[in-house]
PDB file of N, CA and C in Angstrom:
ATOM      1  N   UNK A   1     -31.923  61.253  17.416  1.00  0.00           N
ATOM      2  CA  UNK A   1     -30.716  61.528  18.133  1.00  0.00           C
ATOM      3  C   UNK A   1     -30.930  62.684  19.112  1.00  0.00           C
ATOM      4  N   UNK A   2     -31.604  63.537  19.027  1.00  0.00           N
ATOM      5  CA  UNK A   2     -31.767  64.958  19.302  1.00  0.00           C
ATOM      6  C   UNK A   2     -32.353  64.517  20.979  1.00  0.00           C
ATOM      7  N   UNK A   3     -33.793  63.855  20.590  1.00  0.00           N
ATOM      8  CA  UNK A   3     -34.513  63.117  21.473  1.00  0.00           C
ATOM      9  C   UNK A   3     -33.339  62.340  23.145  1.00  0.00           C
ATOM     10  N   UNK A   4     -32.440  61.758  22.600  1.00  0.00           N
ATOM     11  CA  UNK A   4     -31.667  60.796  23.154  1.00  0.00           C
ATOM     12  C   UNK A   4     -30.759  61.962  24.107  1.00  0.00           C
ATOM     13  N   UNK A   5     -30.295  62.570  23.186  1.00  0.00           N
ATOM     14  CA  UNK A   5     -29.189  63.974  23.859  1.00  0.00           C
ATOM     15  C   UNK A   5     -30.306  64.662  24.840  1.00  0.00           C
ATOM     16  N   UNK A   6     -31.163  65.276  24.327  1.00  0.00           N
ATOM     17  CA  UNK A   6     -31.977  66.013  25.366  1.00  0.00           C
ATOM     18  C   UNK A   6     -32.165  65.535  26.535  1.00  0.00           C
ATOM     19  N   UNK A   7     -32.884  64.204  26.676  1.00  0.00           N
ATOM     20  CA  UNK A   7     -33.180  63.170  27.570  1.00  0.00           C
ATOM     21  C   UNK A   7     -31.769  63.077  28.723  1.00  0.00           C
ATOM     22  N   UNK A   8     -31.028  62.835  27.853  1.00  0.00           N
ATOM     23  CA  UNK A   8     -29.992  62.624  28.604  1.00  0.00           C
ATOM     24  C   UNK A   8     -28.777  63.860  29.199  1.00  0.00           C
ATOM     25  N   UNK A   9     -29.472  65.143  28.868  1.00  0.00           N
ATOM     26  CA  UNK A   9     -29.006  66.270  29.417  1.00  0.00           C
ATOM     27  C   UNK A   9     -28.309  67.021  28.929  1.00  0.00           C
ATOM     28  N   UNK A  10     -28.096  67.033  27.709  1.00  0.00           N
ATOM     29  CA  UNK A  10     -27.423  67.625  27.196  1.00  0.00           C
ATOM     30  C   UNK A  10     -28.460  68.356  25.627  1.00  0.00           C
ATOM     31  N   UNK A  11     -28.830  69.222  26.424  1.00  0.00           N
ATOM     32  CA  UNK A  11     -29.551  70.188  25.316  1.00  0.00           C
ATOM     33  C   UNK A  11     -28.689  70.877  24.197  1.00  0.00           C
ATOM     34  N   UNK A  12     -27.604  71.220  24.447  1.00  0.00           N
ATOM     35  CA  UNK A  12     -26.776  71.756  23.132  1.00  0.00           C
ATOM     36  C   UNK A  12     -26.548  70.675  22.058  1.00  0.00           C
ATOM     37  N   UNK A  13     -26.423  69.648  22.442  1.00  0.00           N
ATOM     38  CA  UNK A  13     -26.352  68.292  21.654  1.00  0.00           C
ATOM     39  C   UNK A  13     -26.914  67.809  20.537  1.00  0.00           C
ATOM     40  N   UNK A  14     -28.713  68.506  21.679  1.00  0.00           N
ATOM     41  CA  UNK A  14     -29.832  68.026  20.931  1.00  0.00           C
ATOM     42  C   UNK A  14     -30.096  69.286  19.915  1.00  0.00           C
ATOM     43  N   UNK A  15     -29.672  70.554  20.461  1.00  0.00           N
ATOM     44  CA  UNK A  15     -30.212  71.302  19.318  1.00  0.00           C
ATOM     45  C   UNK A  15     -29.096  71.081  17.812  1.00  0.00           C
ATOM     46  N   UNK A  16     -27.995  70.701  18.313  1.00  0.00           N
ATOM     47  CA  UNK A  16     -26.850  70.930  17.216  1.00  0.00           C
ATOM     48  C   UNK A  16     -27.858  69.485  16.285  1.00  0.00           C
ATOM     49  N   UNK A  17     -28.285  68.597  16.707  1.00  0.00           N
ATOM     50  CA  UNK A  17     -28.449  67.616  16.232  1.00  0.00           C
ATOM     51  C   UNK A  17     -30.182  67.484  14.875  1.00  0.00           C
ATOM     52  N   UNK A  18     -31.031  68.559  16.121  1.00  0.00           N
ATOM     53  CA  UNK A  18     -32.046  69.032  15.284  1.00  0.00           C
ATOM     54  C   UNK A  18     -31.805  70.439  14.318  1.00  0.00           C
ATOM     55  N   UNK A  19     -30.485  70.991  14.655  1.00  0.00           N
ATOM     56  CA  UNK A  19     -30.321  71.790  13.313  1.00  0.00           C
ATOM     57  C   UNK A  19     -29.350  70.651  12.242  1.00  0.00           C
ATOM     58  N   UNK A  20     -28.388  69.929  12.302  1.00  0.00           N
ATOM     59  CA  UNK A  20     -28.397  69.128  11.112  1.00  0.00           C
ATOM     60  C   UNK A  20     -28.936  68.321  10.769  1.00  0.00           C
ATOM     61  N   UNK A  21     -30.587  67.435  10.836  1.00  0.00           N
ATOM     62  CA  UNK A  21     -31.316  66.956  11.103  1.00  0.00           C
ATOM     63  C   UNK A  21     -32.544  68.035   9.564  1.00  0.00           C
ATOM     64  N   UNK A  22     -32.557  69.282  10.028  1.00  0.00           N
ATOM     65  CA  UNK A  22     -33.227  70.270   9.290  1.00  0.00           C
ATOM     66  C   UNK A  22     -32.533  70.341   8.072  1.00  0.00           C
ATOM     67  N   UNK A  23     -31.063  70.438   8.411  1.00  0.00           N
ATOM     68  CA  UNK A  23     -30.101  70.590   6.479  1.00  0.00           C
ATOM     69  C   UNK A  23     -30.232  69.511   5.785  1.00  0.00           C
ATOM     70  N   UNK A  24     -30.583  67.786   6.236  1.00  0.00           N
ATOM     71  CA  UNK A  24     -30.772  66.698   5.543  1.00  0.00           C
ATOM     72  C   UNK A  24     -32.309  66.752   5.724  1.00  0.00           C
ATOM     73  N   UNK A  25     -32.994  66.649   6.304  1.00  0.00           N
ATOM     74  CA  UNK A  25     -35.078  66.843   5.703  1.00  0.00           C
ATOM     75  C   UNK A  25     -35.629  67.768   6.305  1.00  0.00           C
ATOM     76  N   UNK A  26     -35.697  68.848   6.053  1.00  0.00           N
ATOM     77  CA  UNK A  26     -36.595  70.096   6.216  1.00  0.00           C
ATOM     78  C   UNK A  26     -37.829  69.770   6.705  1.00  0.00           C
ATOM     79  N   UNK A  27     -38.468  69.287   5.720  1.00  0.00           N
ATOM     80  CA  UNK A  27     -40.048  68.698   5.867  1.00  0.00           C
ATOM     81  C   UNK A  27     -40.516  67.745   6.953  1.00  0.00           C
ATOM     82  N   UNK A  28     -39.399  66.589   7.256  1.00  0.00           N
ATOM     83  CA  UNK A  28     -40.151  65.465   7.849  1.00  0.00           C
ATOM     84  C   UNK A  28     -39.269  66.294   9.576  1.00  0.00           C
ATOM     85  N   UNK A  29     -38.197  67.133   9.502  1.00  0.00           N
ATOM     86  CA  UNK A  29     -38.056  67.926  10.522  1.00  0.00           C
ATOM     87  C   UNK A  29     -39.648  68.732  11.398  1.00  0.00           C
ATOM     88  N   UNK A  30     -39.675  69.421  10.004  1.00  0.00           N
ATOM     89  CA  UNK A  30     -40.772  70.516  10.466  1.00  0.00           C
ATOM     90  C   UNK A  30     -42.328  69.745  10.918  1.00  0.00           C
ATOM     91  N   UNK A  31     -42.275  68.728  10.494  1.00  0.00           N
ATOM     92  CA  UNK A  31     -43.772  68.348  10.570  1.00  0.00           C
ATOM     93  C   UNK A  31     -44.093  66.758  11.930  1.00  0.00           C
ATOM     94  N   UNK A  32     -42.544  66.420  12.376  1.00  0.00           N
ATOM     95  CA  UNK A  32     -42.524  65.492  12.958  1.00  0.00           C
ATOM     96  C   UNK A  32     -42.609  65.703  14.607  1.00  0.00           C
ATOM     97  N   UNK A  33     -43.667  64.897  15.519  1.00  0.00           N
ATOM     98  CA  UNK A  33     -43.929  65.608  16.461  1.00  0.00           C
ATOM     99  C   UNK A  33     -42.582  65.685  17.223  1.00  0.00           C
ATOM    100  N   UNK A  34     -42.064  64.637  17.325  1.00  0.00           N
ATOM    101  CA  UNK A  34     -41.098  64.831  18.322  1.00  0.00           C
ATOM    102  C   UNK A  34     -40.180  65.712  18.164  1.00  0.00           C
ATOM    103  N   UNK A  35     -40.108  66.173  17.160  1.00  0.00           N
ATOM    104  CA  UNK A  35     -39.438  67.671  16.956  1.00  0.00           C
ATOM    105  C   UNK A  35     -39.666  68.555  17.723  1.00  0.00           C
ATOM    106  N   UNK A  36     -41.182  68.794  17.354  1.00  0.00           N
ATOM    107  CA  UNK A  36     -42.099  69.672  18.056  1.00  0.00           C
ATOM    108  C   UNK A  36     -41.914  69.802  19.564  1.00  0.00           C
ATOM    109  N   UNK A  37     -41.924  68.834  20.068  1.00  0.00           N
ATOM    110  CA  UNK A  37     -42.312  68.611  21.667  1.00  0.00           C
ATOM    111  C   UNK A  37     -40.647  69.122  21.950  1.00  0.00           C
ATOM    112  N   UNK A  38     -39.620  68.229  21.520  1.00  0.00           N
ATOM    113  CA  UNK A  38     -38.022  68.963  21.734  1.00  0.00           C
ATOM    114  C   UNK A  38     -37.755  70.152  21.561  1.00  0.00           C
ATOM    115  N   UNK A  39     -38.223  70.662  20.619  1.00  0.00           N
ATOM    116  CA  UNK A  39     -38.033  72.169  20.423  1.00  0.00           C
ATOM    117  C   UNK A  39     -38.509  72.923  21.516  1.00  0.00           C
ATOM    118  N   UNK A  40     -39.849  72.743  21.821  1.00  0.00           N
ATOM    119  CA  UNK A  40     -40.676  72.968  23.002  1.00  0.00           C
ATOM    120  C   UNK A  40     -40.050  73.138  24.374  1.00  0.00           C
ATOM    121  N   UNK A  41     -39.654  71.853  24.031  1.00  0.00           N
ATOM    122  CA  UNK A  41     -38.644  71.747  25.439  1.00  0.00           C
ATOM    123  C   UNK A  41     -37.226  72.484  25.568  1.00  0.00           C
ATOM    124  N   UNK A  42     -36.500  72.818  24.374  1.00  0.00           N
ATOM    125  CA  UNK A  42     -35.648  73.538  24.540  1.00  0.00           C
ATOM    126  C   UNK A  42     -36.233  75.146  24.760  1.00  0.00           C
ATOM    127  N   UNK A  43     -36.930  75.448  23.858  1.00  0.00           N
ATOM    128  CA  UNK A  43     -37.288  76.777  24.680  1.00  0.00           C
ATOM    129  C   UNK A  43     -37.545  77.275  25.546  1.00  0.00           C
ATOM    130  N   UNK A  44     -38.603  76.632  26.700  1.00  0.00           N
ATOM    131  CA  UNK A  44     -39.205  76.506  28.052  1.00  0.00           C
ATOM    132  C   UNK A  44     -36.940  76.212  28.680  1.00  0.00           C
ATOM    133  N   UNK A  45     -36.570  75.449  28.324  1.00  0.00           N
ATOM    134  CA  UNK A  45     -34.781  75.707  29.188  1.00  0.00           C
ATOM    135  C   UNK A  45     -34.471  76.664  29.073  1.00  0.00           C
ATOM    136  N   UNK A  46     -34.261  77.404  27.501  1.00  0.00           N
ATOM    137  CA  UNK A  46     -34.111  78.841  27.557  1.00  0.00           C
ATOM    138  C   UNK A  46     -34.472  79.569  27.845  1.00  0.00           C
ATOM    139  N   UNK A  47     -35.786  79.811  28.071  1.00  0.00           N
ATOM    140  CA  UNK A  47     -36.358  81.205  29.037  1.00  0.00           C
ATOM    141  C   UNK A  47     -35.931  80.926  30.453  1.00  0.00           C
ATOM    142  N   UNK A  48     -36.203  79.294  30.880  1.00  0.00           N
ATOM    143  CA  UNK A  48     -36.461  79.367  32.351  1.00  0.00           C
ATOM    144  C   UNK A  48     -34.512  79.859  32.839  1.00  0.00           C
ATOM    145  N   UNK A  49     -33.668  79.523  31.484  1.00  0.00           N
ATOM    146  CA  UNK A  49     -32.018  79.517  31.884  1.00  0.00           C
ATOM    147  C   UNK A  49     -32.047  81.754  31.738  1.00  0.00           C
ATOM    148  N   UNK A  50     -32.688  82.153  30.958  1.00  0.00           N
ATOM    149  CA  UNK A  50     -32.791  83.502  30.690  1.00  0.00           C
ATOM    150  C   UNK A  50     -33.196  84.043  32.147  1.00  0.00           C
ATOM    151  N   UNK A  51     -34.629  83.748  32.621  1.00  0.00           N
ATOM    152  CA  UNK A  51     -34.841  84.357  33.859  1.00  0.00           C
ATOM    153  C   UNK A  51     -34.182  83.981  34.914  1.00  0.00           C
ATOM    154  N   UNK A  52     -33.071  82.669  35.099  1.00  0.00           N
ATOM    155  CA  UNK A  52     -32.552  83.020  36.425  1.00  0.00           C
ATOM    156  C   UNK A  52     -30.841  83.934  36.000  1.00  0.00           C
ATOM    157  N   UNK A  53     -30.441  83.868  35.253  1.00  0.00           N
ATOM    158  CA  UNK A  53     -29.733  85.043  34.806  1.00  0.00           C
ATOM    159  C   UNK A  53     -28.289  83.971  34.027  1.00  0.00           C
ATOM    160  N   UNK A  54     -28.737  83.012  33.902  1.00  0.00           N
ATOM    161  CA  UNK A  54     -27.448  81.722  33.510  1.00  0.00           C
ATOM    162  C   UNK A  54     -27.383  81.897  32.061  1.00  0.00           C
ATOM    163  N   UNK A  55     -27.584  82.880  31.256  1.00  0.00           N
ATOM    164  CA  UNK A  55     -27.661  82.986  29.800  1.00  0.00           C
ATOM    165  C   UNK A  55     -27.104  84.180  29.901  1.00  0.00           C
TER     166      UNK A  55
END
């Protein structure tokens, strides 16, 4: 789901979705790539939203 929201622009979506995602499987959260790569990708929004001053 997280994947789908991100994609489709809406990053708050995707994170609300990969934090309840973490309260039902911790494990297959933490270890699954596409987690990885989303998370990734939300951070690289947040710095790049931090340095132009939109945060």
């Amino acid at each position: 789901m997280a994947r789908a929201q991100l994609w489709s622009g809406n990053p708050a979506e995707a994170f609300k979705s990969l934090k309840e995602a973490r309260r039902h499987a911790p494990q297959h959260v933490r270890e699954h790539p596409w987690a990885r790569e989303d998370v990734g990708t939300l951070r690289r929004l947040t710095s790049y939203a931090k340095w132009i001053g939109a945060v």
